[in-house]
Protein backbone atom coordinates (compact mmCIF):
# COMPACT_ATOMS: atom_id res chain seq x y z
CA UNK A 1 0.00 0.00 0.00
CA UNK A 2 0.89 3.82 -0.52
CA UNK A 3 0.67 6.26 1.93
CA UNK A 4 -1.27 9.49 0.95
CA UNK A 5 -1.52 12.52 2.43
CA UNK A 6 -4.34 14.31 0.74
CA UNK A 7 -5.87 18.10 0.45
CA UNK A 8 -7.86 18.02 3.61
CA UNK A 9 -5.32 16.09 5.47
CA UNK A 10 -2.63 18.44 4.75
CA UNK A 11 -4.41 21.45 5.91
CA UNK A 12 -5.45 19.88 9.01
CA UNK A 13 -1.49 19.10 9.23
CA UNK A 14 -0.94 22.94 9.22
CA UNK A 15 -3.97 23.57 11.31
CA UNK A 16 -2.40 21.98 14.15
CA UNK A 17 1.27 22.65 13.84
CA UNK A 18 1.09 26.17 12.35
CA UNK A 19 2.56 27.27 9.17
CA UNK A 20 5.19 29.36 10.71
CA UNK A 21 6.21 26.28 12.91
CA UNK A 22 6.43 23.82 10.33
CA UNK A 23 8.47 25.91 7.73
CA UNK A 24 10.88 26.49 10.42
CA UNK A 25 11.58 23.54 11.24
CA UNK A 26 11.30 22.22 7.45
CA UNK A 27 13.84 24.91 6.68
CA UNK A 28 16.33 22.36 8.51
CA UNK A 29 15.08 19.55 6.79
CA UNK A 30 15.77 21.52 3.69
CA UNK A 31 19.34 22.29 4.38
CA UNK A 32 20.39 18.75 5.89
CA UNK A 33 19.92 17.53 2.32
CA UNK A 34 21.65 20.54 0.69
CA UNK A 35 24.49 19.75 2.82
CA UNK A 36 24.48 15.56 1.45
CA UNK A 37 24.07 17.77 -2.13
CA UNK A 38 26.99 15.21 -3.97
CA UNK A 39 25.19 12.42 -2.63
CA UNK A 40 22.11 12.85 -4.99
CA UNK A 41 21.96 12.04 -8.89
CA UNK A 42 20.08 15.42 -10.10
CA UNK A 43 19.01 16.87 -13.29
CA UNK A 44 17.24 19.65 -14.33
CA UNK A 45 13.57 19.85 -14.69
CA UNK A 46 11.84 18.26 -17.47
CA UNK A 47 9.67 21.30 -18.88
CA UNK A 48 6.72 21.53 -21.61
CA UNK A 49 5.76 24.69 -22.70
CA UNK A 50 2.75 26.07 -24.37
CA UNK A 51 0.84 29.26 -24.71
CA UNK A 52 -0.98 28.69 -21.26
CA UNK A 53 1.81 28.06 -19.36
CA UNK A 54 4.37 25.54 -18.55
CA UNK A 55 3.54 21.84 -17.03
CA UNK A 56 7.06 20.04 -15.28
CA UNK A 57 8.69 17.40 -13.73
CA UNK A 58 11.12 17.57 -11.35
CA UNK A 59 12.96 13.98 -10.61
CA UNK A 60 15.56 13.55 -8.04
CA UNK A 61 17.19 10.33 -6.36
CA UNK A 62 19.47 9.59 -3.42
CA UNK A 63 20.97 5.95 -3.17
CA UNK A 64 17.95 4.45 -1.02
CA UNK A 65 14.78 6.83 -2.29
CA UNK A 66 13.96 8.64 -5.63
CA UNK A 67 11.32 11.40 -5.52
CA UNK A 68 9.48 13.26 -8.41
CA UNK A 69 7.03 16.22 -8.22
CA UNK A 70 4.33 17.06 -11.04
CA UNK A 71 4.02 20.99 -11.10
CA UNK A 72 2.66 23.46 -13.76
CA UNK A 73 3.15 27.30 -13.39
CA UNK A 74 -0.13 28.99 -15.86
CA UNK A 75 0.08 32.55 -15.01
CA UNK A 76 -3.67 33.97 -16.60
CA UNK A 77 -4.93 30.91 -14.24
CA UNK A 78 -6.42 33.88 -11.67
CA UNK A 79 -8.35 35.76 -14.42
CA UNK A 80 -10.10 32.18 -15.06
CA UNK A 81 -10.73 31.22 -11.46
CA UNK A 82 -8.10 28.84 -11.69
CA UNK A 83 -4.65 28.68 -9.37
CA UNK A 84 -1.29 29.81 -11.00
CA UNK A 85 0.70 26.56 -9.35
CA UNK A 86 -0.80 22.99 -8.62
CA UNK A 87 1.39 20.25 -7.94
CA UNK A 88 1.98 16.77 -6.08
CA UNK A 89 4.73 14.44 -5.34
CA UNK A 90 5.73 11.18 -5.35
CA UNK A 91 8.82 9.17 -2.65
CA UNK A 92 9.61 5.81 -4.15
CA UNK A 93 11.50 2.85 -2.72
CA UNK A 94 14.86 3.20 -4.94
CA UNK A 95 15.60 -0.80 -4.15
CA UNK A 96 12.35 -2.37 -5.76
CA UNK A 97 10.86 0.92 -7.55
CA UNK A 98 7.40 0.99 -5.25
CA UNK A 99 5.90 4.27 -4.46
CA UNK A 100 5.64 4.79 -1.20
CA UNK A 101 4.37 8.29 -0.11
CA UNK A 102 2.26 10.35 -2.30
CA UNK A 103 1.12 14.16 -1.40
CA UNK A 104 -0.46 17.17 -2.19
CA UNK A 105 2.25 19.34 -2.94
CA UNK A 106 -0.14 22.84 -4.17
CA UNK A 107 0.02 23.80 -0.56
CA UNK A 108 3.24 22.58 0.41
CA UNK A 109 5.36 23.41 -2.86
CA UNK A 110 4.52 26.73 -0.83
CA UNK A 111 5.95 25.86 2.42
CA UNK A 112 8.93 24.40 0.68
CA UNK A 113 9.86 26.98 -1.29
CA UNK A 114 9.21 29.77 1.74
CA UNK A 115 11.46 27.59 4.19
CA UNK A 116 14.32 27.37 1.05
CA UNK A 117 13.75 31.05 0.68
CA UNK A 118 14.21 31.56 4.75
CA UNK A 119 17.16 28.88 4.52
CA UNK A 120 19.50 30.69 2.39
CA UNK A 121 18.51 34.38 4.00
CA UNK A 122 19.62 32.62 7.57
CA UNK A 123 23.53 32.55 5.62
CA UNK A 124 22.96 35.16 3.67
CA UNK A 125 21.05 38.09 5.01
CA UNK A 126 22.48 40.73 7.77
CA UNK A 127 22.63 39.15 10.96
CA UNK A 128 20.65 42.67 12.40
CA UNK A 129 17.53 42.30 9.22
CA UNK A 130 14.41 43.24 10.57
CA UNK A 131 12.75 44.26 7.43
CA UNK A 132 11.59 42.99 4.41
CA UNK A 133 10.21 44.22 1.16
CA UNK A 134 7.60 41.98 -0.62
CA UNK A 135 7.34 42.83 -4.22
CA UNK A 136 4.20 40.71 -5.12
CA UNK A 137 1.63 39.76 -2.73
CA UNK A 138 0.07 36.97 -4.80
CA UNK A 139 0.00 33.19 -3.12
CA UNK A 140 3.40 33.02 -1.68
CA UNK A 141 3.76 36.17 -0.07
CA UNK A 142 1.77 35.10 3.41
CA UNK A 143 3.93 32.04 3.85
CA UNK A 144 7.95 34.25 2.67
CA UNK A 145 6.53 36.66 5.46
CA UNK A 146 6.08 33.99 8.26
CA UNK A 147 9.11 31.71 7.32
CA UNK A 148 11.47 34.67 7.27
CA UNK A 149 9.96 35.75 10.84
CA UNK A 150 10.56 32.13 11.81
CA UNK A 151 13.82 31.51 10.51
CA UNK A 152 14.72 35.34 11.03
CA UNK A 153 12.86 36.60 13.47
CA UNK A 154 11.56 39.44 10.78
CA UNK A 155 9.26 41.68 12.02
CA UNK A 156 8.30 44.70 9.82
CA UNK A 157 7.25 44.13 6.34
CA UNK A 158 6.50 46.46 3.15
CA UNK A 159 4.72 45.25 0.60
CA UNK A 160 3.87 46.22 -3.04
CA UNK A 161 2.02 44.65 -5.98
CA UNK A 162 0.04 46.08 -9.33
CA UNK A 163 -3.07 44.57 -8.18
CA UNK A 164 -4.28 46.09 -4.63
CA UNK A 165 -6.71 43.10 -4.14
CA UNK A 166 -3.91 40.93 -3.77
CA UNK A 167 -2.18 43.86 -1.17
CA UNK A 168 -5.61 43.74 0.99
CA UNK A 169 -5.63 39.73 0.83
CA UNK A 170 -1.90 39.83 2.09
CA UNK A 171 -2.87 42.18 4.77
CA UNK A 172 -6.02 40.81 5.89
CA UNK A 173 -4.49 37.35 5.65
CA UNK A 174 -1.59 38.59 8.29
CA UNK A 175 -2.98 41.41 10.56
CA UNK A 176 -3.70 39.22 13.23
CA UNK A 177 -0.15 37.78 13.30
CA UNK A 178 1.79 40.28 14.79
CA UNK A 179 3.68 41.97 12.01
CA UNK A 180 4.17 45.32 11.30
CA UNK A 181 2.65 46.04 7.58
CA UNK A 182 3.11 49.03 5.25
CA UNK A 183 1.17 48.73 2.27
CA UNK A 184 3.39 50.86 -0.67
CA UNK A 185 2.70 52.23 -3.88
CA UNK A 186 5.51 51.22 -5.70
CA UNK A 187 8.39 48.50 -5.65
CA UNK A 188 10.62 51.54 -5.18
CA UNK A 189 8.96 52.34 -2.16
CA UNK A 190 8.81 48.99 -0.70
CA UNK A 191 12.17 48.13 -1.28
CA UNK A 192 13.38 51.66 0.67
CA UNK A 193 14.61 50.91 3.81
CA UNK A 194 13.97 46.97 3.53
CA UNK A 195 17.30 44.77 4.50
CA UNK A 196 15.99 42.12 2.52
CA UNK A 197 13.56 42.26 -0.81
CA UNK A 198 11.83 39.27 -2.00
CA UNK A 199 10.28 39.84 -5.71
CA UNK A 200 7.55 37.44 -6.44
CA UNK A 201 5.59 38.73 -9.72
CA UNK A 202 3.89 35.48 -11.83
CA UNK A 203 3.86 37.59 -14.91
CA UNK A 204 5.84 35.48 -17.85
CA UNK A 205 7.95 38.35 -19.09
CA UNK A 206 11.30 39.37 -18.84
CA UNK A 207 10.57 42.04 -16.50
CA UNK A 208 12.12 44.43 -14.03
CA UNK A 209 10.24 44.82 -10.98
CA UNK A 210 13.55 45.79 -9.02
CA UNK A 211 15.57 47.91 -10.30
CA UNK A 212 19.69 48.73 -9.83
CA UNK A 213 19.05 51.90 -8.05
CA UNK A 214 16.74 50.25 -5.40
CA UNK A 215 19.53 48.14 -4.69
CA UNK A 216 21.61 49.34 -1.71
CA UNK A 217 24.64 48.14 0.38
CA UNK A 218 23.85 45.39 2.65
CA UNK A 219 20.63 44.10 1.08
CA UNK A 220 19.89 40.63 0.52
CA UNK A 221 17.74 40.37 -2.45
CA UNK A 222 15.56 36.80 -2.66
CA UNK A 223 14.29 36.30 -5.79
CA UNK A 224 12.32 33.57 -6.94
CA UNK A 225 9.20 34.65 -9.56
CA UNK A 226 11.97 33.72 -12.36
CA UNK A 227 11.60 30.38 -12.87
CA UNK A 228 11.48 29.41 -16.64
CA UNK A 229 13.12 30.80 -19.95
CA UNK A 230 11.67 34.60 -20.88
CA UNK A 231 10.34 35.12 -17.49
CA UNK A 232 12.95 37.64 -14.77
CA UNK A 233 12.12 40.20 -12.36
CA UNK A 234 15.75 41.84 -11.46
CA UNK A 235 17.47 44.36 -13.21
CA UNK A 236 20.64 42.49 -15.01
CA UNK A 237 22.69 45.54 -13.57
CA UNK A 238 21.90 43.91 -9.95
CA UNK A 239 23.46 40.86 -10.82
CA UNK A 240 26.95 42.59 -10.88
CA UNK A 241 26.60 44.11 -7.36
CA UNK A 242 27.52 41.09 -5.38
CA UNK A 243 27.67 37.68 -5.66
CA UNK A 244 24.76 35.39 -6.79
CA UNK A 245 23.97 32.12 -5.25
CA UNK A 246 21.91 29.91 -7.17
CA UNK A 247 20.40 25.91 -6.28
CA UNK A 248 21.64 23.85 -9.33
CA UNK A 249 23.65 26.13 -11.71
CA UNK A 250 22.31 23.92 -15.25
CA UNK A 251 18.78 24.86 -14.63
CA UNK A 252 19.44 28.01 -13.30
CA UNK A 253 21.28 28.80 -16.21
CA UNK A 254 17.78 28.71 -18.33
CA UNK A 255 15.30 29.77 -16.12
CA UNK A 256 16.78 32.18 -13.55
CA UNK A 257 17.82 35.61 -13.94
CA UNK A 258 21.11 34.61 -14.92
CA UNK A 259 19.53 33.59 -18.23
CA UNK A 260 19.86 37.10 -19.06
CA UNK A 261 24.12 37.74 -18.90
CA UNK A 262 26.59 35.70 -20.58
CA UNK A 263 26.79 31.90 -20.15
CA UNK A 264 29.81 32.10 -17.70
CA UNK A 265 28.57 34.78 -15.44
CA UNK A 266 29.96 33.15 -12.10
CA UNK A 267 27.41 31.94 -9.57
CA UNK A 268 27.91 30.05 -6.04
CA UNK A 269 25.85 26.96 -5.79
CA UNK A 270 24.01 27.27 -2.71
CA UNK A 271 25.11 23.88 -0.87
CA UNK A 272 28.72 24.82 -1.09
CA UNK A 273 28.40 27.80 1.52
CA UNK A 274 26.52 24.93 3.61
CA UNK A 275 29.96 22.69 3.39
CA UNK A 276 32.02 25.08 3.64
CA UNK A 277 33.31 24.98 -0.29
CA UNK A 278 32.32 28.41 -0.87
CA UNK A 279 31.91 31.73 0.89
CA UNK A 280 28.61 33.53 1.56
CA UNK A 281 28.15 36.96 2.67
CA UNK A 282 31.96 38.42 3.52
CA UNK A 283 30.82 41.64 5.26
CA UNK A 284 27.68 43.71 6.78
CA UNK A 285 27.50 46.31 3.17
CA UNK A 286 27.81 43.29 0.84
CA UNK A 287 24.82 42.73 -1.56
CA UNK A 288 23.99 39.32 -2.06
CA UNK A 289 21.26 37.78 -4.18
CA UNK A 290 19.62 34.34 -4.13
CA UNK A 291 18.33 33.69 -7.47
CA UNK A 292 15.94 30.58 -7.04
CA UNK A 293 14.04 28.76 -9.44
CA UNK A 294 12.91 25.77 -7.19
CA UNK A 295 15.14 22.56 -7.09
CA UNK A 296 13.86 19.13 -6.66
CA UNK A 297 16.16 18.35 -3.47
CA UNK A 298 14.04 21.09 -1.94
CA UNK A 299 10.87 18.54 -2.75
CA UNK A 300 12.46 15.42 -1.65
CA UNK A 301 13.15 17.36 1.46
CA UNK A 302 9.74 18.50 1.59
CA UNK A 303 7.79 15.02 0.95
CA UNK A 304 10.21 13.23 3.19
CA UNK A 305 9.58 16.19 5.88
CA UNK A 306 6.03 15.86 5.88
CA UNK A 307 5.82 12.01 5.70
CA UNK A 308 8.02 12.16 9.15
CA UNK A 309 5.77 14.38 10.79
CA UNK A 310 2.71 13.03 10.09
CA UNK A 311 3.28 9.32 11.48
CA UNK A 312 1.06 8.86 14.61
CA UNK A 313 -0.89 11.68 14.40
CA UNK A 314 -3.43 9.45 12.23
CA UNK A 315 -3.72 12.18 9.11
CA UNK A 316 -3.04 10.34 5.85
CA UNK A 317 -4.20 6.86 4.09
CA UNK A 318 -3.13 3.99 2.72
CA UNK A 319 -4.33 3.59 -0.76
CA UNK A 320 -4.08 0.97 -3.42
CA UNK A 321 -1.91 2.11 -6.20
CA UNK A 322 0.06 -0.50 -6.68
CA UNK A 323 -1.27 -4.25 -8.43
CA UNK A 324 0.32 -6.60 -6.53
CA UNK A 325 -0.43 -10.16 -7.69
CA UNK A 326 0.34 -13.34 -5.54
CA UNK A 327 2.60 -14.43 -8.13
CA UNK A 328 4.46 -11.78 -9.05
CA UNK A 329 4.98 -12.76 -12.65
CA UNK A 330 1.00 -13.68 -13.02
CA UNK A 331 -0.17 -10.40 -13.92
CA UNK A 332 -2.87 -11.83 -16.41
CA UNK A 333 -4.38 -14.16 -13.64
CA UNK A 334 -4.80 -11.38 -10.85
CA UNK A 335 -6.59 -9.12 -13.52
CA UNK A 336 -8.74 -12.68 -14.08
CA UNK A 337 -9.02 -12.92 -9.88
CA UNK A 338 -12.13 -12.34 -8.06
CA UNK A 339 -11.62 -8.85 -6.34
CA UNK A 340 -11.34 -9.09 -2.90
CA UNK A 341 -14.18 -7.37 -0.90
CA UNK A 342 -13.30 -5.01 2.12
């Protein structure tokens, strides 16, 4: 049988831990596989575009469990009363192929990629950040605001997107949390006085929603709305003021904002600060950006995260996926069997 972990299940999950809890402690999750990085075989994601968006698959193995998640990223979705992201995922027994844990993964491809987000900024961000500009207040925004208070203890945020329905969701979403809000009217206003700016637009364009001279010394800039070819939110000119950290440098290469400056523009995988390989943030006015597209170690992490914490607490089913015939090499007979009742 295969464990599943379902909508309503999930949500009760968060229900009684708390979003801000569980990210937190996901976030370590998160970077205890970053740090066994070399131990996983990893390729990019497998992408299909269209005119409507993109649909992906995002496979990744360690020696004893592979994982894959199903994800698609449709950007008009909203104007159609549809969601821009849907996903689940998928932890299989490496050693006889079975699938094992199957999830949801709408819901917590959000968590996952807030705790990431919260992950790096614990390395990279000033020590003394308090603040944080959201540029975009769409689906993720609630859950970057309470991982980065989790992780970073981040207090005051100042938000800014085109569409002041999705402002008033963010806010009415969060006033009861405890945060300090300032709704803007402008990225250039948000991003004033902000140590840290997380852009998070869904529009598939090669845009600039932050620009160079936002930028100042000491910022750490999280951005993570590019995430296939033709679609950026920085500046280039950013990408030259400090060093850029990226997950896996191949895909990152075609979907990040690194897609836009020459093929051997130098970037710092991420897991490499965790090991000690590489440097991260060398002094208190250094710029640093994480430019994240979403990696499928952060999934793995994720599905193997959630499967761990739910054991016991009697969310979750077991659900025939798999045929499993007496005779393992009598597939024809058990489709000829009586089907067992109960």
């Amino acid at each position: 049988m295969t464990r599943f972990v379902g909508v309503a299940d999930m949500i009760e999950w968060i229900s009684r831990r708390g979003a801000e809890t569980i990210m937190t402690e996901m976030a370590d999750t998160i970077e205890s596989d970053f740090r066994r990085w070399e131990s996983f075989d990893k390729t990019h994601r497998i992408a299909s575009h269209t005119p409507f968006g993109v649909i992906e698959l995002m496979p990744v193995s360690d020696p004893d469990v592979y994982a894959f998640k199903y994800v698609n990223g449709h950007p008009f979705n909203p104007a159609r009363g549809f969601q821009t992201v849907t996903a689940f995922g998928v932890l299989a027994d490496v050693h006889n192929g079975y699938p094992v844990f199957l999830a949801e993964m709408t819901v917590l491809t959000a968590l996952r990629t807030a705790a990431t987000s919260a992950m790096v900024a614990r390395r990279l961000a000033r020590s003394d950040s308090t603040t944080m500009a959201m540029i975009g207040a769409g689906s993720q925004a609630e859950f970057q605001a309470l991982a980065f208070r989790g992780v970073l203890g981040i207090s005051r945020l100042r938000i800014y997107d085109v569409d002041p329905a999705a402002s008033e969701k963010f806010v009415r979403n969060l006033a009861s949390r405890g945060f300090d809000i300032t709704v803007c009217s402008s990225a250039s206003e948000a991003a004033a006085g902000a140590d840290i700016v997380t852009t998070c637009t869904a529009d598939k364009a090669v845009a600039q929603v932050l620009t160079d001279a936002e930028v100042v010394p000491g910022m750490h800039i999280n951005t993570i709305g590019g995430d296939c070819p033709g679609k950026t939110e920085l500046d280039p000119r950013i990408l030259e003021r400090g060093p850029v950290f990226v997950e896996y440098a191949p895909q990152t290469r075609i979907e990040g904002e690194i897609q836009n400056v020459a093929p051997d523009f130098p970037v710092t995988e991420f897991w490499q600060v965790l090991t000690g390989a590489a440097v991260g943030r060398t002094s208190p006015e250094q710029v640093t950006i994480f430019d994240s597209v979403g990696f499928a170690i952060e999934d793995f992490a994720a599905l193997r995260h959630v499967r761990a914490d739910l054991v016991g607490t009697g969310l979750g089913e077991d659900i025939d996926l798999v045929a499993a015939p007496e005779d393992p090499k009598d597939l024809f007979g058990f489709t000829t069997s009586p089907v067992p009742v109960g």
